[in-house]
PDB file of N, CA and C in Angstrom:
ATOM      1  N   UNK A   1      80.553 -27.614 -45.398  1.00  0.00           N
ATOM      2  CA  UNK A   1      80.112 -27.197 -44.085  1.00  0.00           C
ATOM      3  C   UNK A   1      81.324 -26.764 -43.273  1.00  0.00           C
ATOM      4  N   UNK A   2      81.584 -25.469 -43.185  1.00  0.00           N
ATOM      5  CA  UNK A   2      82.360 -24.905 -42.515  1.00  0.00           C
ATOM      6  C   UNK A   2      82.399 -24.449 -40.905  1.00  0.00           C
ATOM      7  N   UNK A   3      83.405 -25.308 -40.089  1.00  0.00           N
ATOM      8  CA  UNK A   3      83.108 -24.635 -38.554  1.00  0.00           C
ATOM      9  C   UNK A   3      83.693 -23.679 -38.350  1.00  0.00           C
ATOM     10  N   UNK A   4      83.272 -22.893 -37.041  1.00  0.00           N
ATOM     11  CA  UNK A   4      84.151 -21.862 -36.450  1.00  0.00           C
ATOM     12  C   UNK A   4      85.601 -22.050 -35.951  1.00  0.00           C
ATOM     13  N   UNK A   5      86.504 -21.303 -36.039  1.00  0.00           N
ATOM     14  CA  UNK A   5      87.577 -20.925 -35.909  1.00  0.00           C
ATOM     15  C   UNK A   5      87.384 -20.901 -34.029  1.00  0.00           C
ATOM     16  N   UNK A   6      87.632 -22.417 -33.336  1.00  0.00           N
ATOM     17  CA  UNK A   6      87.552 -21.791 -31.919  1.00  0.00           C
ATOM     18  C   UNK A   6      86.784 -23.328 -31.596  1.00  0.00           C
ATOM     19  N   UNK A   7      86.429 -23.621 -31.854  1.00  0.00           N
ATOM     20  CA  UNK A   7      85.214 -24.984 -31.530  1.00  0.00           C
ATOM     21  C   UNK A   7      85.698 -26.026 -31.525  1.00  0.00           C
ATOM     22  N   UNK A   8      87.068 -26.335 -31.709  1.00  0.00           N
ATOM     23  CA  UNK A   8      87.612 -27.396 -31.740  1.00  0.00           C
ATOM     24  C   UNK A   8      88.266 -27.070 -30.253  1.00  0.00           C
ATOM     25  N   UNK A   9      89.336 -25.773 -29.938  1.00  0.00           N
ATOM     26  CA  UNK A   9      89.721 -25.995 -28.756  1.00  0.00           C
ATOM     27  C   UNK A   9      88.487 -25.774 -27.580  1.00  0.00           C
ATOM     28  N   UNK A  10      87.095 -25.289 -27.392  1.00  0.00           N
ATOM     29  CA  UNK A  10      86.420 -25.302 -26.692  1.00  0.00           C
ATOM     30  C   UNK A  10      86.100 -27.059 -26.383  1.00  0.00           C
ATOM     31  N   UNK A  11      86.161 -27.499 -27.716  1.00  0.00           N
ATOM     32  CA  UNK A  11      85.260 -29.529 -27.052  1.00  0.00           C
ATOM     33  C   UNK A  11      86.229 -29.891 -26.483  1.00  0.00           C
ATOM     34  N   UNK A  12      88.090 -29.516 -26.880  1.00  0.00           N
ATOM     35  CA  UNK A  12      89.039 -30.079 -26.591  1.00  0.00           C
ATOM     36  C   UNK A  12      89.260 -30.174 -24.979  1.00  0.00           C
ATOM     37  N   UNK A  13      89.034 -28.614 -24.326  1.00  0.00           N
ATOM     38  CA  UNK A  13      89.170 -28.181 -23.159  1.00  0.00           C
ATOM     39  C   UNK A  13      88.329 -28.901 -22.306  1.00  0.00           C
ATOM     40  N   UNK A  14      86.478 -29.025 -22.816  1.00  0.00           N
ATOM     41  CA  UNK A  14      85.625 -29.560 -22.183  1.00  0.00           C
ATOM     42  C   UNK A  14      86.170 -31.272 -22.076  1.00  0.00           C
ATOM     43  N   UNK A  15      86.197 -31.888 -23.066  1.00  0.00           N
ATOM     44  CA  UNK A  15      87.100 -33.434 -22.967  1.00  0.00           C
ATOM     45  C   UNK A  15      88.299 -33.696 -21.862  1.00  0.00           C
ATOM     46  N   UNK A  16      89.108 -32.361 -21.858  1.00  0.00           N
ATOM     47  CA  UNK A  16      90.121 -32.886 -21.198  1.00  0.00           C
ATOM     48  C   UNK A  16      89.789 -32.009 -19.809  1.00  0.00           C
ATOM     49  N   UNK A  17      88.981 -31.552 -19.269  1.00  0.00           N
ATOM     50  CA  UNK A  17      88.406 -31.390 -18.051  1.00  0.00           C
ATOM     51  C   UNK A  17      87.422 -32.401 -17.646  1.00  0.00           C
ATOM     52  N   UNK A  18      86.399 -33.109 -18.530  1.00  0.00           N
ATOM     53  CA  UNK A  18      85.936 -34.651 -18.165  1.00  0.00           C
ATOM     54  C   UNK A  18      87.003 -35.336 -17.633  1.00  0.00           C
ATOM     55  N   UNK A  19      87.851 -35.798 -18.518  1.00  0.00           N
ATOM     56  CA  UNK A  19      89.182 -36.435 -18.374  1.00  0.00           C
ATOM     57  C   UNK A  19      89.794 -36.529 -16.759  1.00  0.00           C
ATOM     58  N   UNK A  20      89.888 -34.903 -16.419  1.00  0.00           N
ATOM     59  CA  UNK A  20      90.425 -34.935 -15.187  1.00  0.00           C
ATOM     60  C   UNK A  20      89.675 -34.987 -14.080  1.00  0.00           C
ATOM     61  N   UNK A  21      88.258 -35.055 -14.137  1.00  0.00           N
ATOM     62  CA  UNK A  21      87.413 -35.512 -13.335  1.00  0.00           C
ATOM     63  C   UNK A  21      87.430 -36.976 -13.270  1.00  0.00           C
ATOM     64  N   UNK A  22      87.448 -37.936 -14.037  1.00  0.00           N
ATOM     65  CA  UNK A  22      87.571 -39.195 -14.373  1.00  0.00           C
ATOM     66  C   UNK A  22      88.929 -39.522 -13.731  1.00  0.00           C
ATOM     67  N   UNK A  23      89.830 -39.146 -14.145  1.00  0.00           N
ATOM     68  CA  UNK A  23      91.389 -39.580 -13.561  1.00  0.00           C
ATOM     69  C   UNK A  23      91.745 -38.935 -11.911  1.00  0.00           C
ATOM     70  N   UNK A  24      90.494 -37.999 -11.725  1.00  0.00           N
ATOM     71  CA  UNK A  24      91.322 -37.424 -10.288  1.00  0.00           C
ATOM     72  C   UNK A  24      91.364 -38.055  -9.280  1.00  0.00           C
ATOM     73  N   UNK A  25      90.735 -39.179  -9.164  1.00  0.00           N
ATOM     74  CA  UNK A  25      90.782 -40.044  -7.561  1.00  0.00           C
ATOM     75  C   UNK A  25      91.781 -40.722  -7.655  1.00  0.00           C
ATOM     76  N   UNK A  26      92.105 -40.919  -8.936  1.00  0.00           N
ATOM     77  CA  UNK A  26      93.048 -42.826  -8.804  1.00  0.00           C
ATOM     78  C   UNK A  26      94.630 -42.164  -9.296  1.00  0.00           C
ATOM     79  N   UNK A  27      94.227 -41.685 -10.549  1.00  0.00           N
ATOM     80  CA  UNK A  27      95.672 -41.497 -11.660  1.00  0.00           C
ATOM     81  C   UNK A  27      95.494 -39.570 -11.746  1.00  0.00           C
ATOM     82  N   UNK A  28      95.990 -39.202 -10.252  1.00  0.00           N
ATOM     83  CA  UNK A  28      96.117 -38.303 -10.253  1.00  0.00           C
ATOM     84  C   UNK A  28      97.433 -37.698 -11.116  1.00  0.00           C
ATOM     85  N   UNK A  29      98.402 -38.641 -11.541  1.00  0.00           N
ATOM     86  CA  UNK A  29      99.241 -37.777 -12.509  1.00  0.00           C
ATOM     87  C   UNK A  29      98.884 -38.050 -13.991  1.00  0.00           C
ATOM     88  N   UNK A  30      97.720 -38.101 -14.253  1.00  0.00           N
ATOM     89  CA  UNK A  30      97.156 -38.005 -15.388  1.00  0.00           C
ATOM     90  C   UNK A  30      96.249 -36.598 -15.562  1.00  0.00           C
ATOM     91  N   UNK A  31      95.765 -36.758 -14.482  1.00  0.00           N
ATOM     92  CA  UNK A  31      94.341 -35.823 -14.603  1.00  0.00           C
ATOM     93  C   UNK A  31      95.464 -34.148 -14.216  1.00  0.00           C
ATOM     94  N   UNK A  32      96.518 -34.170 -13.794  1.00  0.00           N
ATOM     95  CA  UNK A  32      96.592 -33.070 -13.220  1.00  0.00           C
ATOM     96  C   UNK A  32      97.121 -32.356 -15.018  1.00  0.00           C
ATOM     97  N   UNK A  33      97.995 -33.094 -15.609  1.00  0.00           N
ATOM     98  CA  UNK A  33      98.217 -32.373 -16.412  1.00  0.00           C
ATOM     99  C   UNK A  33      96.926 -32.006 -17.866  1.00  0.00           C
ATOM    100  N   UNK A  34      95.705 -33.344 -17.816  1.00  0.00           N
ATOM    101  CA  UNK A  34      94.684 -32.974 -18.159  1.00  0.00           C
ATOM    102  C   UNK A  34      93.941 -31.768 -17.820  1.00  0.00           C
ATOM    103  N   UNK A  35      94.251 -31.329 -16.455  1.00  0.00           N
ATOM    104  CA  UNK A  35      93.409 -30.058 -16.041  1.00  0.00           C
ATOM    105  C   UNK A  35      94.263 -29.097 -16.785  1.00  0.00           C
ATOM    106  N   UNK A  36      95.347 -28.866 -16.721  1.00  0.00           N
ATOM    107  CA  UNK A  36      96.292 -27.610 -17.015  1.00  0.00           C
ATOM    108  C   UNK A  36      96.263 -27.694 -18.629  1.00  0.00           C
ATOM    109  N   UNK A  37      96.019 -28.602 -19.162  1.00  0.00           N
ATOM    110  CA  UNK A  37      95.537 -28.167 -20.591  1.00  0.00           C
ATOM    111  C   UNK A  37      93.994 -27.827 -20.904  1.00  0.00           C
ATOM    112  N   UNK A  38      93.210 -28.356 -19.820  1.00  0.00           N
ATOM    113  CA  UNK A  38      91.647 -27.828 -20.519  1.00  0.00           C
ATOM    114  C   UNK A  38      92.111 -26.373 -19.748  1.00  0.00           C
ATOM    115  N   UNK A  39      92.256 -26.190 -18.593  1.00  0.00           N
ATOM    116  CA  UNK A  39      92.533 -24.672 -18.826  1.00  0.00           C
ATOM    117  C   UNK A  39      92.726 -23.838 -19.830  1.00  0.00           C
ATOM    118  N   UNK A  40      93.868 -24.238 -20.662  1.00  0.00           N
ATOM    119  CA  UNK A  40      94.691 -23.291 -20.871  1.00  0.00           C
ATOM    120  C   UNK A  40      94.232 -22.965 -22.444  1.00  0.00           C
ATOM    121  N   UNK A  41      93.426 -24.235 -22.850  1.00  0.00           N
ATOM    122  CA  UNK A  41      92.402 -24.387 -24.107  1.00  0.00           C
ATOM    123  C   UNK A  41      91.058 -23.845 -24.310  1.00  0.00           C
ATOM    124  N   UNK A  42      90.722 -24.027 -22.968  1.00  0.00           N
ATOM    125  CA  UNK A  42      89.161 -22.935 -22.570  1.00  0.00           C
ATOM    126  C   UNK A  42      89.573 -21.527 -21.871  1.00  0.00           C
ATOM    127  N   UNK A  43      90.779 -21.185 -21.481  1.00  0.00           N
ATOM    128  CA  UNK A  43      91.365 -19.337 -21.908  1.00  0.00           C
ATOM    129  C   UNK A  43      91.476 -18.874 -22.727  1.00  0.00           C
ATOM    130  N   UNK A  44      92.350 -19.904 -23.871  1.00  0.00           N
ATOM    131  CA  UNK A  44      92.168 -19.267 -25.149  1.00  0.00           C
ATOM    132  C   UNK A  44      91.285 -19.036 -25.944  1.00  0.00           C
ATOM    133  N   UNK A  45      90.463 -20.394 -26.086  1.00  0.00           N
ATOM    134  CA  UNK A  45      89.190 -20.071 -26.913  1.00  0.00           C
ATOM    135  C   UNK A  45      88.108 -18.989 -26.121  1.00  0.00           C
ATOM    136  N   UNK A  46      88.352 -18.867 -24.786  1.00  0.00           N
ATOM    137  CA  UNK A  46      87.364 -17.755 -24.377  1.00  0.00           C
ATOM    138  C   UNK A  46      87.786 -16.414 -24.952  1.00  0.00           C
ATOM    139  N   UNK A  47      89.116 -16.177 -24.701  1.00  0.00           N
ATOM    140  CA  UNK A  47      90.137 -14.823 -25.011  1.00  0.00           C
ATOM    141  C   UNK A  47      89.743 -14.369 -26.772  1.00  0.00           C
ATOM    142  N   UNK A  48      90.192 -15.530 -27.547  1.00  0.00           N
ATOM    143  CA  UNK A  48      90.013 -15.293 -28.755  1.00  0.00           C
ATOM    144  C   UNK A  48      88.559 -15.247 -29.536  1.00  0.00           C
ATOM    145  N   UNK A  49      87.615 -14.893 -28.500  1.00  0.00           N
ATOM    146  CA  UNK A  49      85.737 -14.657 -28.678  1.00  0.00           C
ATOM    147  C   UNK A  49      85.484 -15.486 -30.465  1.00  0.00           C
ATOM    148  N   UNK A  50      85.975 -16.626 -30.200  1.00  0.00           N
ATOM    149  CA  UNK A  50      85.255 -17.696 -30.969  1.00  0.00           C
ATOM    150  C   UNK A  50      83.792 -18.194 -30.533  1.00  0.00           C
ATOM    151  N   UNK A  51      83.723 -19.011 -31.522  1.00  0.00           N
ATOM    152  CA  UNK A  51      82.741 -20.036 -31.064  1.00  0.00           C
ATOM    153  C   UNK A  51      82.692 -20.887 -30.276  1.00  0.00           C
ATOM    154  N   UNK A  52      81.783 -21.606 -29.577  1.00  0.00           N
ATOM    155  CA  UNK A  52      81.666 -22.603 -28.792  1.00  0.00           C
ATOM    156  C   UNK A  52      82.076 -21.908 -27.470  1.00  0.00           C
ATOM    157  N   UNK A  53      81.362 -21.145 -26.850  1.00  0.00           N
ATOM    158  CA  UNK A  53      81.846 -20.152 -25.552  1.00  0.00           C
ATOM    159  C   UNK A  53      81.415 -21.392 -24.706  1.00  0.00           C
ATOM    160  N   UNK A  54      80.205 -21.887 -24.406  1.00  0.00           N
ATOM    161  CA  UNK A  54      79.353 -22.816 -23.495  1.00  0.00           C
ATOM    162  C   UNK A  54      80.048 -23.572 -23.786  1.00  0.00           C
ATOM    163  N   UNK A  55      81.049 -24.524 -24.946  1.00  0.00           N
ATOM    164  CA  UNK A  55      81.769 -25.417 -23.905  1.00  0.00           C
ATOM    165  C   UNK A  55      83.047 -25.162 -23.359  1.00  0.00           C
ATOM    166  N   UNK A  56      83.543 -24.294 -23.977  1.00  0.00           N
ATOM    167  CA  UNK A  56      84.431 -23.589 -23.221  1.00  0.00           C
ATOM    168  C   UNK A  56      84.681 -23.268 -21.961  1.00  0.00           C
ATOM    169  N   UNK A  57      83.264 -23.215 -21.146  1.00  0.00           N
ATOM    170  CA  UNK A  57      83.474 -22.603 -20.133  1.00  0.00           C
ATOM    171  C   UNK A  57      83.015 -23.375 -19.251  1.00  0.00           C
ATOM    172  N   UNK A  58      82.459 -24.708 -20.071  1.00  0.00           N
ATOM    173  CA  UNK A  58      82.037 -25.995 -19.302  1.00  0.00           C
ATOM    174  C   UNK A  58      83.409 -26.237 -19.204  1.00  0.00           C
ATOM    175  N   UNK A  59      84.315 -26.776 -19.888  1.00  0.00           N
ATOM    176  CA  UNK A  59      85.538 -27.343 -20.123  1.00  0.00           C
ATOM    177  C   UNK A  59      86.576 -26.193 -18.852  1.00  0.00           C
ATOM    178  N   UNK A  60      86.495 -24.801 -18.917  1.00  0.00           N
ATOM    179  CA  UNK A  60      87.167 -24.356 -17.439  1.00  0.00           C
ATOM    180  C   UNK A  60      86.418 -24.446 -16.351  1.00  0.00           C
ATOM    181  N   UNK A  61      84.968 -24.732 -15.954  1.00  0.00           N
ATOM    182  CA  UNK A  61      84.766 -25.321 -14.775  1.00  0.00           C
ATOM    183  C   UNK A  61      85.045 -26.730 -14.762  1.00  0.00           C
ATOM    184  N   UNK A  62      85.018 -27.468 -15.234  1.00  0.00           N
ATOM    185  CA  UNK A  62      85.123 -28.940 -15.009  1.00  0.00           C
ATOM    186  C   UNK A  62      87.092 -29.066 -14.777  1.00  0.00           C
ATOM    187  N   UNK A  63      87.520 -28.052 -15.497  1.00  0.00           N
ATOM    188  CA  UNK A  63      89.002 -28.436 -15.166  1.00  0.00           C
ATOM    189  C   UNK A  63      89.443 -27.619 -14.224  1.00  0.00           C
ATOM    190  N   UNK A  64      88.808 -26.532 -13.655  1.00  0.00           N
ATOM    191  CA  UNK A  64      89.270 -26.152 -11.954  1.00  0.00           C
ATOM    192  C   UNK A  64      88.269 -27.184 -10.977  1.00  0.00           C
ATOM    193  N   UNK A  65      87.720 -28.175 -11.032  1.00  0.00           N
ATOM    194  CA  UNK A  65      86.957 -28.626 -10.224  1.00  0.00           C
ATOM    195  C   UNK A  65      88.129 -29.905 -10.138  1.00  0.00           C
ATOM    196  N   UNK A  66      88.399 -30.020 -11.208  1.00  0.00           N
ATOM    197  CA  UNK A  66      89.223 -31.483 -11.812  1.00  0.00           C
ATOM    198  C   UNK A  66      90.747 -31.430 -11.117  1.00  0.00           C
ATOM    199  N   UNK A  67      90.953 -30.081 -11.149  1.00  0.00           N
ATOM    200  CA  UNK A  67      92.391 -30.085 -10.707  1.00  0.00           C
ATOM    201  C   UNK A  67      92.772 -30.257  -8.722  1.00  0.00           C
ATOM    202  N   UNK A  68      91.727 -29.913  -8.554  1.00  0.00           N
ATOM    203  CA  UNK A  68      91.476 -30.386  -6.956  1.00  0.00           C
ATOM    204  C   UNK A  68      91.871 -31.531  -6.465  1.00  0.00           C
ATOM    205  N   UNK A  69      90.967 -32.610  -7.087  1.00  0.00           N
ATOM    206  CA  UNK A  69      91.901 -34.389  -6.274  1.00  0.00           C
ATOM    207  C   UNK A  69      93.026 -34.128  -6.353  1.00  0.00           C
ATOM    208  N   UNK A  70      93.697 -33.768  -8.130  1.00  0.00           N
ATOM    209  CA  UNK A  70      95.021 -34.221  -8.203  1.00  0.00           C
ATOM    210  C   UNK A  70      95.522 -33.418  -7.714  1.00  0.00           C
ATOM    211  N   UNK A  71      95.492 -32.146  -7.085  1.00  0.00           N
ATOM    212  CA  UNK A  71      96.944 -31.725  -5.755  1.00  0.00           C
ATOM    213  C   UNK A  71      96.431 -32.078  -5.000  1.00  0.00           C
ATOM    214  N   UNK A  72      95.466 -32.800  -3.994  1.00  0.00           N
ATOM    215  CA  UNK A  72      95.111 -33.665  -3.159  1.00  0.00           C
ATOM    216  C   UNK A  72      96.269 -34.279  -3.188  1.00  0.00           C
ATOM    217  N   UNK A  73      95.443 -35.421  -4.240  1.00  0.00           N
ATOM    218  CA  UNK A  73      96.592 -36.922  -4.305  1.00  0.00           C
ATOM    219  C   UNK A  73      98.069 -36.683  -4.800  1.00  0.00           C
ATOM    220  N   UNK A  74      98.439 -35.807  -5.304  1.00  0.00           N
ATOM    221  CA  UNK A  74     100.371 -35.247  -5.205  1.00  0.00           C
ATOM    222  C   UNK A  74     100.453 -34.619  -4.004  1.00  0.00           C
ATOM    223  N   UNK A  75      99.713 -33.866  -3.053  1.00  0.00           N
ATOM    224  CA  UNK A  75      99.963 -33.796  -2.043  1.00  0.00           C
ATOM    225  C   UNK A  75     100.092 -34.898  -1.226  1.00  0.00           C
ATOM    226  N   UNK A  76      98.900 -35.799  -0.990  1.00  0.00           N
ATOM    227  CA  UNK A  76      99.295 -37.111  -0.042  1.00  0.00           C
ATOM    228  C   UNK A  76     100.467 -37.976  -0.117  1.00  0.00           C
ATOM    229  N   UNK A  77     100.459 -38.080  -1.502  1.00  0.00           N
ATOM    230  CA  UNK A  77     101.533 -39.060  -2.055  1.00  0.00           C
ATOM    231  C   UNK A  77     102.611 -38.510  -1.870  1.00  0.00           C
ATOM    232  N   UNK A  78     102.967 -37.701  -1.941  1.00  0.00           N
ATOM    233  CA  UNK A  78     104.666 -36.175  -1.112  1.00  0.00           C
ATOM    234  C   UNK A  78     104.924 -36.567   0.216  1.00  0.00           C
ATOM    235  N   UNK A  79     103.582 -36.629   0.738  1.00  0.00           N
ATOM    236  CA  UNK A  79     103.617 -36.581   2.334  1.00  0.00           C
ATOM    237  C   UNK A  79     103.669 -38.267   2.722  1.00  0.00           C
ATOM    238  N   UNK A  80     103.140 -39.266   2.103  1.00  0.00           N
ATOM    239  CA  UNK A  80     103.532 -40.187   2.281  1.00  0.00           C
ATOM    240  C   UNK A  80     105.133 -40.936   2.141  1.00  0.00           C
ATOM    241  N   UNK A  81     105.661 -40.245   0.671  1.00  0.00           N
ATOM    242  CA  UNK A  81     106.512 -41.165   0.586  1.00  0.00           C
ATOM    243  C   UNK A  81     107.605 -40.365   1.288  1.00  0.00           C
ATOM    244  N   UNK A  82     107.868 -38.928   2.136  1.00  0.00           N
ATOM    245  CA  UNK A  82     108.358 -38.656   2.594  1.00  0.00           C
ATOM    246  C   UNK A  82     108.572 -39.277   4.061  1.00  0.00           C
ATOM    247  N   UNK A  83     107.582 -39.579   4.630  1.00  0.00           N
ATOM    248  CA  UNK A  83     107.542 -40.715   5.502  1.00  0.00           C
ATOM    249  C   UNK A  83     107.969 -42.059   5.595  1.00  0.00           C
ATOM    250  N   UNK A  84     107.561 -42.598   4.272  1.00  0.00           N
ATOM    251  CA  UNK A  84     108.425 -44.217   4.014  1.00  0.00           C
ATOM    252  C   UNK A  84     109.857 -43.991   4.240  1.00  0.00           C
ATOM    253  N   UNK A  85     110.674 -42.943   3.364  1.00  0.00           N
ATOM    254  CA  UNK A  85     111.943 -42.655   3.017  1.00  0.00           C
ATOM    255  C   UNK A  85     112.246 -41.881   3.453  1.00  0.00           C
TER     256      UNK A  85
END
């Protein structure tokens, strides 16, 4: 049983855009670099017209939605500890 050439980075992208929905309130330096890889995993597999387009493109909305808290929370946290120190 042979898969498509492409379907592995589409679940990958969709996983690690969950991921950064999950990590964006708390462990925003988790989720941010989680977003910038489901990006960059659901461009390619879109670019390279594989298989698995639908999660692909679940996986780049969920990781531009995802990447939001975390420059939130690296923003607050900048602006805070610039204040402590």
């Amino acid at each position: 049983m042979e898969e498509k050439n492409g379907v592995g980075l589409s679940v990958a992208s969709m996983v690690l855009g969950i991921l950064s929905l999950v990590f964006g309130c708390c462990f925003y330096y988790l989720a941010f670099p989680c977003s910038l890889l489901g990006l960059i995993l659901a461009a390619v597999s879109l670019k390279g017209k594989k298989g698995g387009k639908g999660m692909a493109i679940a996986g780049l909305v969920t990781s531009i939605i995802g990447i939001i808290p975390a420059v939130i929370g690296i923003a607050l946290g900048g602006a805070i500890a610039s204040e402590l120190f």
